[in-house]
PDB file of N, CA and C in Angstrom:
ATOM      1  N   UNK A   1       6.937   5.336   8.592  1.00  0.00           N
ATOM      2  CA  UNK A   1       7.591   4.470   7.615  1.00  0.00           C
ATOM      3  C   UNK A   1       6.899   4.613   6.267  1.00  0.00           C
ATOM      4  N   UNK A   2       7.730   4.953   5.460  1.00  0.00           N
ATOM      5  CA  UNK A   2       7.270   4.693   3.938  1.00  0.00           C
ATOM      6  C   UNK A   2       7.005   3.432   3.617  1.00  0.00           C
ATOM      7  N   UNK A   3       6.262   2.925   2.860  1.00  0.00           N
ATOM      8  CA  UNK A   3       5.845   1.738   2.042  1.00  0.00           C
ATOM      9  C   UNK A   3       6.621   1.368   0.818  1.00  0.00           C
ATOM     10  N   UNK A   4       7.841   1.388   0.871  1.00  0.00           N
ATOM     11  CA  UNK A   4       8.880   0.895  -0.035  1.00  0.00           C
ATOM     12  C   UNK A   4       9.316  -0.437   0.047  1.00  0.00           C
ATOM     13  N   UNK A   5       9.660  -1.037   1.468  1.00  0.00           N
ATOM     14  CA  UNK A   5      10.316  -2.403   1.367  1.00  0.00           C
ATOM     15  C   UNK A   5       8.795  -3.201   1.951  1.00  0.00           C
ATOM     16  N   UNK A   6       8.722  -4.272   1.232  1.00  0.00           N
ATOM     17  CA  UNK A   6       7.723  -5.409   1.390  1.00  0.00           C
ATOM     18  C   UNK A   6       8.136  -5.965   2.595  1.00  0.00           C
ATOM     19  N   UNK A   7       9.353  -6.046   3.580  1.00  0.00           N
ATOM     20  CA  UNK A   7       9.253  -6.725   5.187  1.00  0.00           C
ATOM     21  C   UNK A   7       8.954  -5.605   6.028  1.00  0.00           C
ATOM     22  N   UNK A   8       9.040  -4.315   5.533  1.00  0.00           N
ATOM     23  CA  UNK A   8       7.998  -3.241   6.285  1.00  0.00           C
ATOM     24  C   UNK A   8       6.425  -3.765   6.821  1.00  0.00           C
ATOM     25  N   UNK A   9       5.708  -4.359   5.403  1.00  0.00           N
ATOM     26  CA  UNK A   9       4.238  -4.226   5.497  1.00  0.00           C
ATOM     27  C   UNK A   9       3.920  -5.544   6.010  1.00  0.00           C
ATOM     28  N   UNK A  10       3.253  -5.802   6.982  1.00  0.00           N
ATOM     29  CA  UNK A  10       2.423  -7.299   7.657  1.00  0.00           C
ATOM     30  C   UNK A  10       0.731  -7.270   6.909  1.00  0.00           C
ATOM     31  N   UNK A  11       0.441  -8.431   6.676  1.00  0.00           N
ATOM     32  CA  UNK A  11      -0.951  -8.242   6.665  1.00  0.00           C
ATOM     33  C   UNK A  11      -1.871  -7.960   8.169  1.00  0.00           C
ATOM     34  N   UNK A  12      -3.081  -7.548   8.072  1.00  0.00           N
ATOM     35  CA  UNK A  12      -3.592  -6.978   9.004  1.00  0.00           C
ATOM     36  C   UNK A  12      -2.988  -5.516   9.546  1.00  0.00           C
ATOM     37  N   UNK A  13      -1.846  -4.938   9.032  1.00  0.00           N
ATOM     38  CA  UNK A  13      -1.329  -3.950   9.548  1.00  0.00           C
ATOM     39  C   UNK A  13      -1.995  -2.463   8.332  1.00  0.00           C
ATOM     40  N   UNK A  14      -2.546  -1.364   9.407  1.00  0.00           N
ATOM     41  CA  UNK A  14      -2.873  -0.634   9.086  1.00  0.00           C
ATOM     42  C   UNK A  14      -2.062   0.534   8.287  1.00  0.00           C
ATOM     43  N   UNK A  15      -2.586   1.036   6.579  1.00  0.00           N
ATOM     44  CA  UNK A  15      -1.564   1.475   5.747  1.00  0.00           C
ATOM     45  C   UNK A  15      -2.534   3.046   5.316  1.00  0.00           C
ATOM     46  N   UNK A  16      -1.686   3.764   4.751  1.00  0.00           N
ATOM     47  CA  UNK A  16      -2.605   4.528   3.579  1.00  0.00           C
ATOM     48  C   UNK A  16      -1.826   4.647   2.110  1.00  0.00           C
ATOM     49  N   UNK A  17      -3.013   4.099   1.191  1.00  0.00           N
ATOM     50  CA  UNK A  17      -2.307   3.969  -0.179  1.00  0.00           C
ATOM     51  C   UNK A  17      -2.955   5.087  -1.287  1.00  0.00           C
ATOM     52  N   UNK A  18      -2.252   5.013  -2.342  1.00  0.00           N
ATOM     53  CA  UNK A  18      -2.767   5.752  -3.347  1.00  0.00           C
ATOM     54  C   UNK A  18      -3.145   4.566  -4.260  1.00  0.00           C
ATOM     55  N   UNK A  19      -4.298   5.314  -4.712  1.00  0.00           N
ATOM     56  CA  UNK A  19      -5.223   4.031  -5.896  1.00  0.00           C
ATOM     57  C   UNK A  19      -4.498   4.549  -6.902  1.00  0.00           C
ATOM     58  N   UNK A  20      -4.896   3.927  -8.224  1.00  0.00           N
ATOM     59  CA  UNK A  20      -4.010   4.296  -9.363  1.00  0.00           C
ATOM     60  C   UNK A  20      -5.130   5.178  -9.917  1.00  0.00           C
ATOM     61  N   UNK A  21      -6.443   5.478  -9.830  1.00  0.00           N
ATOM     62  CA  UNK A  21      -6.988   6.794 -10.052  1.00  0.00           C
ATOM     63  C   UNK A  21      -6.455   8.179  -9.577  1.00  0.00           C
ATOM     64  N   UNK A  22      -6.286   8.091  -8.097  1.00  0.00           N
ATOM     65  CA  UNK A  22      -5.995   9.528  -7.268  1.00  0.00           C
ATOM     66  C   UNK A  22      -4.107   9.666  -7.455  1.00  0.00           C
ATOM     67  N   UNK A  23      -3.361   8.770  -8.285  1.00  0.00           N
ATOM     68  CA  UNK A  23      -2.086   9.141  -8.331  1.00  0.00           C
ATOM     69  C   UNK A  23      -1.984  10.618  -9.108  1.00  0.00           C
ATOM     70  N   UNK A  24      -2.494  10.785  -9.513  1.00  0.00           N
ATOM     71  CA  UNK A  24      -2.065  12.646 -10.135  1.00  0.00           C
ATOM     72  C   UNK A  24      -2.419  13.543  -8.726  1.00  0.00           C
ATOM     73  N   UNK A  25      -3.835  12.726  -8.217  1.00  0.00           N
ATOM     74  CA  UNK A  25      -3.861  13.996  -6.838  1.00  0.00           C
ATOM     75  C   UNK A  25      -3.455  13.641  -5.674  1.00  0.00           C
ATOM     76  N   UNK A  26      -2.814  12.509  -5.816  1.00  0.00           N
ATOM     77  CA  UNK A  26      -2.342  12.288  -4.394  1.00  0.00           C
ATOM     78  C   UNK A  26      -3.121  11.640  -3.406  1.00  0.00           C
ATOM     79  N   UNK A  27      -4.390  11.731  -3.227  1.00  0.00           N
ATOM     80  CA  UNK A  27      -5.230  11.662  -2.205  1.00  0.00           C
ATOM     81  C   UNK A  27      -4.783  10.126  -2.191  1.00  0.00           C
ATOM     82  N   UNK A  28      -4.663   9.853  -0.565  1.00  0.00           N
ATOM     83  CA  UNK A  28      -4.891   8.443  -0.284  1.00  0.00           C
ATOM     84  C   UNK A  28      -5.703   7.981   0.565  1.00  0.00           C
ATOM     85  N   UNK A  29      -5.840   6.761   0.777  1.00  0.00           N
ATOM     86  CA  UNK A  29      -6.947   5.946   1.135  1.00  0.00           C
ATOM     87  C   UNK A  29      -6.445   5.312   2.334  1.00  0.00           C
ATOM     88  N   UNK A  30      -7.182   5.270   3.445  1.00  0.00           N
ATOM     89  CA  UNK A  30      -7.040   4.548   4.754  1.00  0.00           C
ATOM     90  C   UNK A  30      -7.255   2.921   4.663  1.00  0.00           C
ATOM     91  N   UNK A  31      -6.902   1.928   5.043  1.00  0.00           N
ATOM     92  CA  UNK A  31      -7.104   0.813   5.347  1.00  0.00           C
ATOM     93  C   UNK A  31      -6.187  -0.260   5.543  1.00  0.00           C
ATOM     94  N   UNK A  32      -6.980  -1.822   5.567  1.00  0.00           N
ATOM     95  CA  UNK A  32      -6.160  -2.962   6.616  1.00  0.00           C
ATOM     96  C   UNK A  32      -5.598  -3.301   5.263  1.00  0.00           C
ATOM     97  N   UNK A  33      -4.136  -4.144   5.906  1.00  0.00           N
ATOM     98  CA  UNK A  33      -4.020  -5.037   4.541  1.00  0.00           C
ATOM     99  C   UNK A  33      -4.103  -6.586   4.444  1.00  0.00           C
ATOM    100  N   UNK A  34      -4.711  -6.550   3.438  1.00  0.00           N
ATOM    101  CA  UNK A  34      -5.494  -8.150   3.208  1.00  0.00           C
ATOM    102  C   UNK A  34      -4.446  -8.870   2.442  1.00  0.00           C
ATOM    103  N   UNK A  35      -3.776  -8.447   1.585  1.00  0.00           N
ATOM    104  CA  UNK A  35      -2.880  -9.116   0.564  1.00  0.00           C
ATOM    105  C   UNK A  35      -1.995  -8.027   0.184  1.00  0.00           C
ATOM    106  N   UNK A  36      -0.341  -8.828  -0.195  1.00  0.00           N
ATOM    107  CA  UNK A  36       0.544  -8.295  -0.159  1.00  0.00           C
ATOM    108  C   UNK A  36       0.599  -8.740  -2.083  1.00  0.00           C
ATOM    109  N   UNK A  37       0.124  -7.842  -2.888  1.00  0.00           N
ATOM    110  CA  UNK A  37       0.479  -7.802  -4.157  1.00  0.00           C
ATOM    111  C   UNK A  37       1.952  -8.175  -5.115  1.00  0.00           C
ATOM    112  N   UNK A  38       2.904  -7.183  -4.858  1.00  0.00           N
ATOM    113  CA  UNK A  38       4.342  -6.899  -5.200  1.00  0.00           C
ATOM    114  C   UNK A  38       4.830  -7.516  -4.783  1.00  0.00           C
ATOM    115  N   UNK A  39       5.774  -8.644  -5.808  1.00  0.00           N
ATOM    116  CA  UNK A  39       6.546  -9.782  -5.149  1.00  0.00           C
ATOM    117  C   UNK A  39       7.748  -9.123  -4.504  1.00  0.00           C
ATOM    118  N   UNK A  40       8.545  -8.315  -5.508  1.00  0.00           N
ATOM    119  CA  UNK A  40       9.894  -8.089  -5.113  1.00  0.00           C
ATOM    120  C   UNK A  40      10.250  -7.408  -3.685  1.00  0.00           C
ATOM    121  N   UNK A  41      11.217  -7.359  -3.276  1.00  0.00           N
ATOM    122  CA  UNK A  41      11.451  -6.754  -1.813  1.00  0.00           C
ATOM    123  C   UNK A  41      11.389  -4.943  -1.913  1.00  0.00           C
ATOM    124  N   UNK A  42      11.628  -4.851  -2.947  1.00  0.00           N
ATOM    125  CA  UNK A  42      11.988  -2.838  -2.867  1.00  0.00           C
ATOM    126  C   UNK A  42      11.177  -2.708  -4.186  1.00  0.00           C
ATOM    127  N   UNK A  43      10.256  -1.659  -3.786  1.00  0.00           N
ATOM    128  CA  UNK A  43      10.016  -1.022  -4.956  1.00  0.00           C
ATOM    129  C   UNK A  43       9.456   0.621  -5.065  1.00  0.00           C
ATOM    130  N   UNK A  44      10.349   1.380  -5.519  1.00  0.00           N
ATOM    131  CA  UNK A  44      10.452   2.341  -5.301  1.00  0.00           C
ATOM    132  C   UNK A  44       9.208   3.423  -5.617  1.00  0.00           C
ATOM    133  N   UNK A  45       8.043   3.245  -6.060  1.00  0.00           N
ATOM    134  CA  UNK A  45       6.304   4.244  -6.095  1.00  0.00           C
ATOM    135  C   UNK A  45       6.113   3.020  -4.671  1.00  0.00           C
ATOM    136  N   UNK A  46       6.380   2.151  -3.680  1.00  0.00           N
ATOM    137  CA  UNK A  46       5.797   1.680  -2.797  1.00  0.00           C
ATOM    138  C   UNK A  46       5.312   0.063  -3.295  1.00  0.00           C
ATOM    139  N   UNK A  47       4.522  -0.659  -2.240  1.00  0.00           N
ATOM    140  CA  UNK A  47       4.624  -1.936  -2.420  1.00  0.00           C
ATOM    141  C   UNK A  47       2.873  -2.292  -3.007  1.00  0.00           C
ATOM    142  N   UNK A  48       2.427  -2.882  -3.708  1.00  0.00           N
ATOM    143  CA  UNK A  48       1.234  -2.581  -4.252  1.00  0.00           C
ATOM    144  C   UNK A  48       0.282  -3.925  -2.982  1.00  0.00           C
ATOM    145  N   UNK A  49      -0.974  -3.215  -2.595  1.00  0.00           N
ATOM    146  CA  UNK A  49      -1.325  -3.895  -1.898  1.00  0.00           C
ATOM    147  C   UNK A  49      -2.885  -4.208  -2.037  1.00  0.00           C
ATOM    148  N   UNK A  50      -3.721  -5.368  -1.544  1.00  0.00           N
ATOM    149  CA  UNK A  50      -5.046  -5.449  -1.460  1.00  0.00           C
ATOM    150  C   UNK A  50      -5.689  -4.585  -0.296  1.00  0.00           C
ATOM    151  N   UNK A  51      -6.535  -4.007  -0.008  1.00  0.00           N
ATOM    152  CA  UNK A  51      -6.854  -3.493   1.179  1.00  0.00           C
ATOM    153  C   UNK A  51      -8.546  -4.281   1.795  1.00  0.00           C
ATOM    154  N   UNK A  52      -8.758  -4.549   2.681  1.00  0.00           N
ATOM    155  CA  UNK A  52      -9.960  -5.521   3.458  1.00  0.00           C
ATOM    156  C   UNK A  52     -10.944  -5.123   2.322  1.00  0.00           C
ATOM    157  N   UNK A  53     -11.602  -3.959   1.868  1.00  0.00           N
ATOM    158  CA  UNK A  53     -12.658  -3.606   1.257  1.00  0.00           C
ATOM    159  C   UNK A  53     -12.330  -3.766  -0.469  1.00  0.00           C
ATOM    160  N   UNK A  54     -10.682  -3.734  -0.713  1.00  0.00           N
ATOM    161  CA  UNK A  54     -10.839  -4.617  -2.159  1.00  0.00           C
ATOM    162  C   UNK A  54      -9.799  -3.261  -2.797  1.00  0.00           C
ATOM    163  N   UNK A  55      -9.626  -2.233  -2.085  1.00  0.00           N
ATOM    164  CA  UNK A  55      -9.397  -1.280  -2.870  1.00  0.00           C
ATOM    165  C   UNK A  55      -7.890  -2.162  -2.837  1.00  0.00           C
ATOM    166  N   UNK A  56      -6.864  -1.785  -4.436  1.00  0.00           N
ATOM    167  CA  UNK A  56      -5.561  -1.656  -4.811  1.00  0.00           C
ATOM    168  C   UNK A  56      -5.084  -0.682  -5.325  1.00  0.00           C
ATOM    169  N   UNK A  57      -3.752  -0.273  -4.279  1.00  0.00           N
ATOM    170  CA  UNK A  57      -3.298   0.662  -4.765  1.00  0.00           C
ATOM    171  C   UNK A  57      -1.771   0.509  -3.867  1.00  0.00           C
ATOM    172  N   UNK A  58      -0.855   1.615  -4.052  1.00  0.00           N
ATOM    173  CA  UNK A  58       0.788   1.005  -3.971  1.00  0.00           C
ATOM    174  C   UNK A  58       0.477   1.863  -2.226  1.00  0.00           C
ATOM    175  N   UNK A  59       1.262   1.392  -1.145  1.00  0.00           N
ATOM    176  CA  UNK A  59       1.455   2.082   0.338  1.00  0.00           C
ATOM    177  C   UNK A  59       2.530   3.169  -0.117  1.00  0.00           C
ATOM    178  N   UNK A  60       1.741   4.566   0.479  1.00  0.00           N
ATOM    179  CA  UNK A  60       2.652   5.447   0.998  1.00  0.00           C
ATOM    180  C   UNK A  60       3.072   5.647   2.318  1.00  0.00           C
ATOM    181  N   UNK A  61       2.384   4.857   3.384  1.00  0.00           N
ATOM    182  CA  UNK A  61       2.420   5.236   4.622  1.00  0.00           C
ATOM    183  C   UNK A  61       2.090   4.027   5.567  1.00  0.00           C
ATOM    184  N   UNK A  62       2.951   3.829   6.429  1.00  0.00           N
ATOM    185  CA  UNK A  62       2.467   2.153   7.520  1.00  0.00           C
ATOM    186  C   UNK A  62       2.525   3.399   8.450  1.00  0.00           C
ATOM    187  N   UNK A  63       1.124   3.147   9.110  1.00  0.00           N
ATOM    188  CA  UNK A  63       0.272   3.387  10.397  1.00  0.00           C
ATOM    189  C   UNK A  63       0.651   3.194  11.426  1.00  0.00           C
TER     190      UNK A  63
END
């Protein structure tokens, strides 16, 4: 599942996001999610999220 619609993502559910540093390279980041950032239901770069260790960045990927 892509990380586009916000009733996709649960907290505690395991994601990988891109930080807004590594968006030119892509690289993303493993972790839980602590907080659901992005109010709206769809958003098309993904749903912006807190991750347990603090990192923010938008989900490309539910685990």
């Amino acid at each position: 599942m892509n990380g586009k619609k916000r009733a996709d993502i649960k907290i505690g559910a395991e994601v990988e996001i891109v930080l807004k540093k590594d968006q030119k390279s892509g690289i993303l980041t493993k972790g839980i999610v602590k907080d659901i950032l992005t109010n709206s239901q769809i958003h098309p770069h993904g749903i912006k999220v807190r991750l347990l260790g603090g990192e923010v960045g938008r989900v490309k990927k539910i685990l």
